[in-house]
N, C-alpha and C. Protein backbone atom coordinates (compact mmCIF):
# COMPACT_ATOMS: atom_id res chain seq x y z
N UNK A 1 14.33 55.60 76.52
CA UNK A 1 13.77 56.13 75.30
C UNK A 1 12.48 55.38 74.99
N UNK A 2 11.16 56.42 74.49
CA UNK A 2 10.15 55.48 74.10
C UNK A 2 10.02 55.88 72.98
N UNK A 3 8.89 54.98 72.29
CA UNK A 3 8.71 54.94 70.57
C UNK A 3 8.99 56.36 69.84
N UNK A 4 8.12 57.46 70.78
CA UNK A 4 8.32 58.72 70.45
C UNK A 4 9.50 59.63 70.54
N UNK A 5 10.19 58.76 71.12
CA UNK A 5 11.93 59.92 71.17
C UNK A 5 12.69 59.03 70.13
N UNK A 6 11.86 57.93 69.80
CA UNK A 6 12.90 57.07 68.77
C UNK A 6 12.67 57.51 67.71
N UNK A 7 11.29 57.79 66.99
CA UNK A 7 10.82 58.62 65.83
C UNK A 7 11.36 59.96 65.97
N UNK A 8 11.24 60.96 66.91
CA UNK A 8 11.98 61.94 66.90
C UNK A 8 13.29 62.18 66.51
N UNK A 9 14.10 61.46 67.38
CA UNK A 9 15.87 60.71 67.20
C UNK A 9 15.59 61.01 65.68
N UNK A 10 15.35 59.85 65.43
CA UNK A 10 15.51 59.05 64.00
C UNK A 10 14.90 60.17 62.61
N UNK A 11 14.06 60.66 62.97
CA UNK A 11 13.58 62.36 62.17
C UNK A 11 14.90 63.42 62.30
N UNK A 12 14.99 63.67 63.19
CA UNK A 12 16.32 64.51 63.26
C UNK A 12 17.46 64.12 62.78
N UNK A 13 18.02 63.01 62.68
CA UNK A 13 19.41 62.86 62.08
C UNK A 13 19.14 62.30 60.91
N UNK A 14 18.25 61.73 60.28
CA UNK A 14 18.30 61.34 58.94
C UNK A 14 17.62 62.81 57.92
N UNK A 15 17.61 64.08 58.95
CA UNK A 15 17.01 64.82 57.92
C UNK A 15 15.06 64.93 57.59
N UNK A 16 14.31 63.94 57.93
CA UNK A 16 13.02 63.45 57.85
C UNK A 16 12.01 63.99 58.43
N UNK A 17 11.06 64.03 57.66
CA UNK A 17 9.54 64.24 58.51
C UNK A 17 9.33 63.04 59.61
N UNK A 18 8.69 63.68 60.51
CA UNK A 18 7.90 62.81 60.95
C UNK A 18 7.15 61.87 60.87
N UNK A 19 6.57 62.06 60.42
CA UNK A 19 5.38 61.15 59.35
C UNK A 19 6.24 59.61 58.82
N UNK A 20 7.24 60.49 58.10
CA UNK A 20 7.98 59.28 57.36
C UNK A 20 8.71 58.24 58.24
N UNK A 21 9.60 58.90 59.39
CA UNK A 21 10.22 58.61 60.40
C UNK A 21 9.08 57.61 61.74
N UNK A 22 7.98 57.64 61.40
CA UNK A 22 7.19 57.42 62.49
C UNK A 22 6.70 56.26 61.43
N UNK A 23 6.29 55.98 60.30
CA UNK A 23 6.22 55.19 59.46
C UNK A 23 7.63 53.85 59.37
N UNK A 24 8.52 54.09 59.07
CA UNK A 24 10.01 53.71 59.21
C UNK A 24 9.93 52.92 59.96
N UNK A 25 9.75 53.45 61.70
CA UNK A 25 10.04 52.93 62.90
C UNK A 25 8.44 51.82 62.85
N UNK A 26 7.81 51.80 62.40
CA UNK A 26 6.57 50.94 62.36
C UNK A 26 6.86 49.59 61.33
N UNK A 27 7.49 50.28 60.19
CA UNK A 27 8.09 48.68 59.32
C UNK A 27 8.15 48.00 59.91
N UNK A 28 9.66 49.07 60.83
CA UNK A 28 10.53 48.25 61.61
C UNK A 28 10.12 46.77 61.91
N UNK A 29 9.15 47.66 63.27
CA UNK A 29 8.52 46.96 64.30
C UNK A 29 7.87 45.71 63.75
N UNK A 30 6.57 46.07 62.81
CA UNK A 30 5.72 45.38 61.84
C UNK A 30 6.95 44.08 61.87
N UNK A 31 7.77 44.74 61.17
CA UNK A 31 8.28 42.83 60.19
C UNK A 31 9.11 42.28 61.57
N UNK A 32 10.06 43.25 62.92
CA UNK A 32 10.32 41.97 63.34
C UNK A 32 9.29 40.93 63.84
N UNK A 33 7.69 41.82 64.24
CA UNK A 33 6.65 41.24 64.76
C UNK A 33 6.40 39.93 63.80
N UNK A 34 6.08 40.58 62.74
CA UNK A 34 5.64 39.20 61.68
C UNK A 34 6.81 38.14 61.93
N UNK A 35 8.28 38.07 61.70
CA UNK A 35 9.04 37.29 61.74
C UNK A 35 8.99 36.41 62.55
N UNK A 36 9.06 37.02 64.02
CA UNK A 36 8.61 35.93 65.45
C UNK A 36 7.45 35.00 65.29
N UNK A 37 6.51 35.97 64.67
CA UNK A 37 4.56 35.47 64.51
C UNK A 37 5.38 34.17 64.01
N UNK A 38 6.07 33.75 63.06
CA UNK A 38 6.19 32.83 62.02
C UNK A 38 7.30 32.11 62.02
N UNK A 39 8.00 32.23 63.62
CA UNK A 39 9.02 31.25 63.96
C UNK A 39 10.21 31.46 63.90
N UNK A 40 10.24 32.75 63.25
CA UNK A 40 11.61 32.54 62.80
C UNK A 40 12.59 33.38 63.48
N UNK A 41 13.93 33.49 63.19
CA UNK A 41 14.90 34.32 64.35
C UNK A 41 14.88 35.98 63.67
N UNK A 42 15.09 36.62 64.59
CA UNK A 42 15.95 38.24 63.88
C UNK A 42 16.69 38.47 64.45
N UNK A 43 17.69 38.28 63.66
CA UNK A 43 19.06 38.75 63.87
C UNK A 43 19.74 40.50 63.65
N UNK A 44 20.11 41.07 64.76
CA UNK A 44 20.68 41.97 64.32
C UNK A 44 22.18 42.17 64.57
N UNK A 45 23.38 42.34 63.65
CA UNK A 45 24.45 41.98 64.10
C UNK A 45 25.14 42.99 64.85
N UNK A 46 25.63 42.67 65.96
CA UNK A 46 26.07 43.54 66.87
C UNK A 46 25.55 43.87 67.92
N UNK A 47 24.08 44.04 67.84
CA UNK A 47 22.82 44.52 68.55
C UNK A 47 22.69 43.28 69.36
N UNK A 48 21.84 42.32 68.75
CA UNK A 48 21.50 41.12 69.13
C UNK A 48 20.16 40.55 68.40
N UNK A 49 19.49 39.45 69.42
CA UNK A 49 18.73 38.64 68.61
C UNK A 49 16.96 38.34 68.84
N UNK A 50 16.54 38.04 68.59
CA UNK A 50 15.35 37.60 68.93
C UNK A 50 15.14 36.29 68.31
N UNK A 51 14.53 35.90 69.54
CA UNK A 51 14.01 34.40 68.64
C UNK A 51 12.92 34.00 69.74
N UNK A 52 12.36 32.89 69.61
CA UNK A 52 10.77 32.36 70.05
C UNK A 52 11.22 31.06 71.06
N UNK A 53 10.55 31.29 72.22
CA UNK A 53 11.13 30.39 73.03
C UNK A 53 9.43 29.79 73.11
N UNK A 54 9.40 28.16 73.23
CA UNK A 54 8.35 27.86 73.10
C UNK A 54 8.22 26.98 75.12
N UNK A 55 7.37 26.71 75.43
CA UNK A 55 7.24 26.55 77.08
C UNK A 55 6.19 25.56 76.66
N UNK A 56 6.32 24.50 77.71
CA UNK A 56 5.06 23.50 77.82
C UNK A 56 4.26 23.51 79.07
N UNK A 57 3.29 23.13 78.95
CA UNK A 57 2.16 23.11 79.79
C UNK A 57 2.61 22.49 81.16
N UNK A 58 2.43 23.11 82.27
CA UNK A 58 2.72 22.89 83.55
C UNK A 58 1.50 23.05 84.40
N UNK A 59 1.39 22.24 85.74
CA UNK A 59 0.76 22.42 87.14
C UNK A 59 1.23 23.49 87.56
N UNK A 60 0.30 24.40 88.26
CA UNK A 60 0.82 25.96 88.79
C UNK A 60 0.00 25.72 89.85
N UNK A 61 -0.18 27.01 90.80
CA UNK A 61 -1.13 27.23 91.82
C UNK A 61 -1.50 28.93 91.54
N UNK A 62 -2.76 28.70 91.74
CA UNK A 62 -3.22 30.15 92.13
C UNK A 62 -2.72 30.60 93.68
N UNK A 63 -1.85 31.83 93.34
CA UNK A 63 -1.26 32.56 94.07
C UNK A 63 -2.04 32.80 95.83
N UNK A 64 -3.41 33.18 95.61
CA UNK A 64 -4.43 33.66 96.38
C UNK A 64 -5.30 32.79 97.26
N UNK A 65 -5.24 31.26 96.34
CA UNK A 65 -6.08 30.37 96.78
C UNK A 65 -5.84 28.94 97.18
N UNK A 66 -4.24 29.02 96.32
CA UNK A 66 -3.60 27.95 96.22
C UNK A 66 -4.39 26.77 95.46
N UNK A 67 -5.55 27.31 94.85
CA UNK A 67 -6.10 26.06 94.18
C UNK A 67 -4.63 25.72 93.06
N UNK A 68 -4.89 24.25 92.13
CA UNK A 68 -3.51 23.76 91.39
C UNK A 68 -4.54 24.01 89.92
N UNK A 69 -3.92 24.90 89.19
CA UNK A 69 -4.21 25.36 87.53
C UNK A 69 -3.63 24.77 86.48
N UNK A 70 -3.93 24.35 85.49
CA UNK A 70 -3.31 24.38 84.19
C UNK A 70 -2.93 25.32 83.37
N UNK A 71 -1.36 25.44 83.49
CA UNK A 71 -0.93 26.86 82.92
C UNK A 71 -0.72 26.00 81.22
N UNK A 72 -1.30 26.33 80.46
CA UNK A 72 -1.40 25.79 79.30
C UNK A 72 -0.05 26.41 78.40
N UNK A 73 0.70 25.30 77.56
CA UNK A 73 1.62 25.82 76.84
C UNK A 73 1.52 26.93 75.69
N UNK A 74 2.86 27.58 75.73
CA UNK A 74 3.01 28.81 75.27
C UNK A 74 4.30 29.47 74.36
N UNK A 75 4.07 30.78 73.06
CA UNK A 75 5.78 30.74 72.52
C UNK A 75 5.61 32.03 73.09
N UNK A 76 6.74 32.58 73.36
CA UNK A 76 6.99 33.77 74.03
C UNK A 76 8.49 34.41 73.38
N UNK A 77 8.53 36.13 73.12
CA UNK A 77 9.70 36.38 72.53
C UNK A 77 10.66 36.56 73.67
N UNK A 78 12.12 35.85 72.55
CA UNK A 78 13.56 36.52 74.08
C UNK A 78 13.93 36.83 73.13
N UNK A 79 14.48 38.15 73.78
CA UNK A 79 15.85 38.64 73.37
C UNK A 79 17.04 37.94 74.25
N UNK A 80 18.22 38.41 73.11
CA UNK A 80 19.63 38.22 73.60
C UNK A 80 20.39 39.33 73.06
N UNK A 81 21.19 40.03 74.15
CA UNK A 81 22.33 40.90 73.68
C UNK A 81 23.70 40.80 73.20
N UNK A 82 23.55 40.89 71.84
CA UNK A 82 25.07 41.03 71.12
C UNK A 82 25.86 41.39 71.92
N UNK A 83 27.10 41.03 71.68
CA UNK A 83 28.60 41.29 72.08
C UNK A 83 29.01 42.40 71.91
N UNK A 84 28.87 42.92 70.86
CA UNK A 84 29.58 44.15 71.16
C UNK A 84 28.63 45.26 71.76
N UNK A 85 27.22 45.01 71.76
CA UNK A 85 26.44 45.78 72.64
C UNK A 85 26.61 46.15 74.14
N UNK A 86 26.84 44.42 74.61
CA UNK A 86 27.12 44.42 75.66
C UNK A 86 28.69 45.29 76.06
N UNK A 87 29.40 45.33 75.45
CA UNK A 87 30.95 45.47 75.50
C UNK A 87 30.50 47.39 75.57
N UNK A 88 29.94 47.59 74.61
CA UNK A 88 29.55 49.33 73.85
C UNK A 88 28.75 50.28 75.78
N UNK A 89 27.76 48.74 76.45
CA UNK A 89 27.10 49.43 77.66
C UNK A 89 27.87 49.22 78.85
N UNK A 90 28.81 48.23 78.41
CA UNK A 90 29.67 48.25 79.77
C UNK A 90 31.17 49.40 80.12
N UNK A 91 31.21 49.60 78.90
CA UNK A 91 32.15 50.95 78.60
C UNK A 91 32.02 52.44 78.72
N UNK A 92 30.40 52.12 79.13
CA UNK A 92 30.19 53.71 79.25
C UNK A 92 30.22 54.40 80.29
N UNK A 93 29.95 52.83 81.16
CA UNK A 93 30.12 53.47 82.61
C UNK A 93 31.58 53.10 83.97
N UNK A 94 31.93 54.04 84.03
CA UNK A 94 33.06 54.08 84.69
C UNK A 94 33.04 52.63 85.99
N UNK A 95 34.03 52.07 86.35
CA UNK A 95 34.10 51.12 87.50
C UNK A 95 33.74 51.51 88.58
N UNK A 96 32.72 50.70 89.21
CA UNK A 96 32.34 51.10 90.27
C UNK A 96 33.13 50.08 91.30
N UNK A 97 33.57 51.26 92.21
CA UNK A 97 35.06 51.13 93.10
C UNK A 97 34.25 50.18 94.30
N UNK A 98 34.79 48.85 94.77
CA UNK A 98 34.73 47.55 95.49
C UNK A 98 35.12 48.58 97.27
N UNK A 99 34.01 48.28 98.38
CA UNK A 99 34.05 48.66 99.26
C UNK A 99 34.73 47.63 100.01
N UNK A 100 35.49 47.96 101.14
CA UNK A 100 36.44 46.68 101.96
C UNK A 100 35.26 46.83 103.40
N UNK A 101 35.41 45.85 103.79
CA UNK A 101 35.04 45.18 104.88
C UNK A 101 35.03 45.79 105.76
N UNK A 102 36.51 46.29 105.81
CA UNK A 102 37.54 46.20 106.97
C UNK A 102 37.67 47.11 107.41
């Protein structure tokens, strides 16, 4: 699903314009963006989480040249998947049957 089947989705079952629905899904986005910008976690329960993983400055190599770079430190967003998310995607799909050897 991309932004546009999510505004769509989300227009169709709440009843909504577009407009409004395409607005909505931009809050959304907007405040978890700001939240990370500013350190902090978002939590969604069930779903899962976001939070800011921060990385320090390391020796690298350029791939091409092998010269040695300064990859300068950095915060970067992770997610993590809730429990019952995980539990909700592993249920949907039937067991996939273990082939023998032998």
């Amino acid at each position: 699903m991309v932004k546009s089947e999510l505004i769509e989705s989300l227009a169709e079952r709440a009843d909504i314009t577009l407009a409004k629905a395409e607005e909505i899904v931009d809050l959304f986005f907007d405040a978890v963006g700001d939240t990370l910008c500013a350190g902090h976690r978002v939590e969604i329960r069930g779903f899962g989480a976001f939070t800011v993983r921060e990385y320090k400055a390391y020796e690298g190599r350029n791939p091409k040249t092998g010269e040695r770079i300064t990859v300068p430190p950095k915060r970067l967003p992770f997610w993590k998947t809730g429990m019952e998310l995980k539990q909700r995607v592993d249920s949907a799909f039937p067991p996939t049957p273990v082939k023998s050897g032998r």
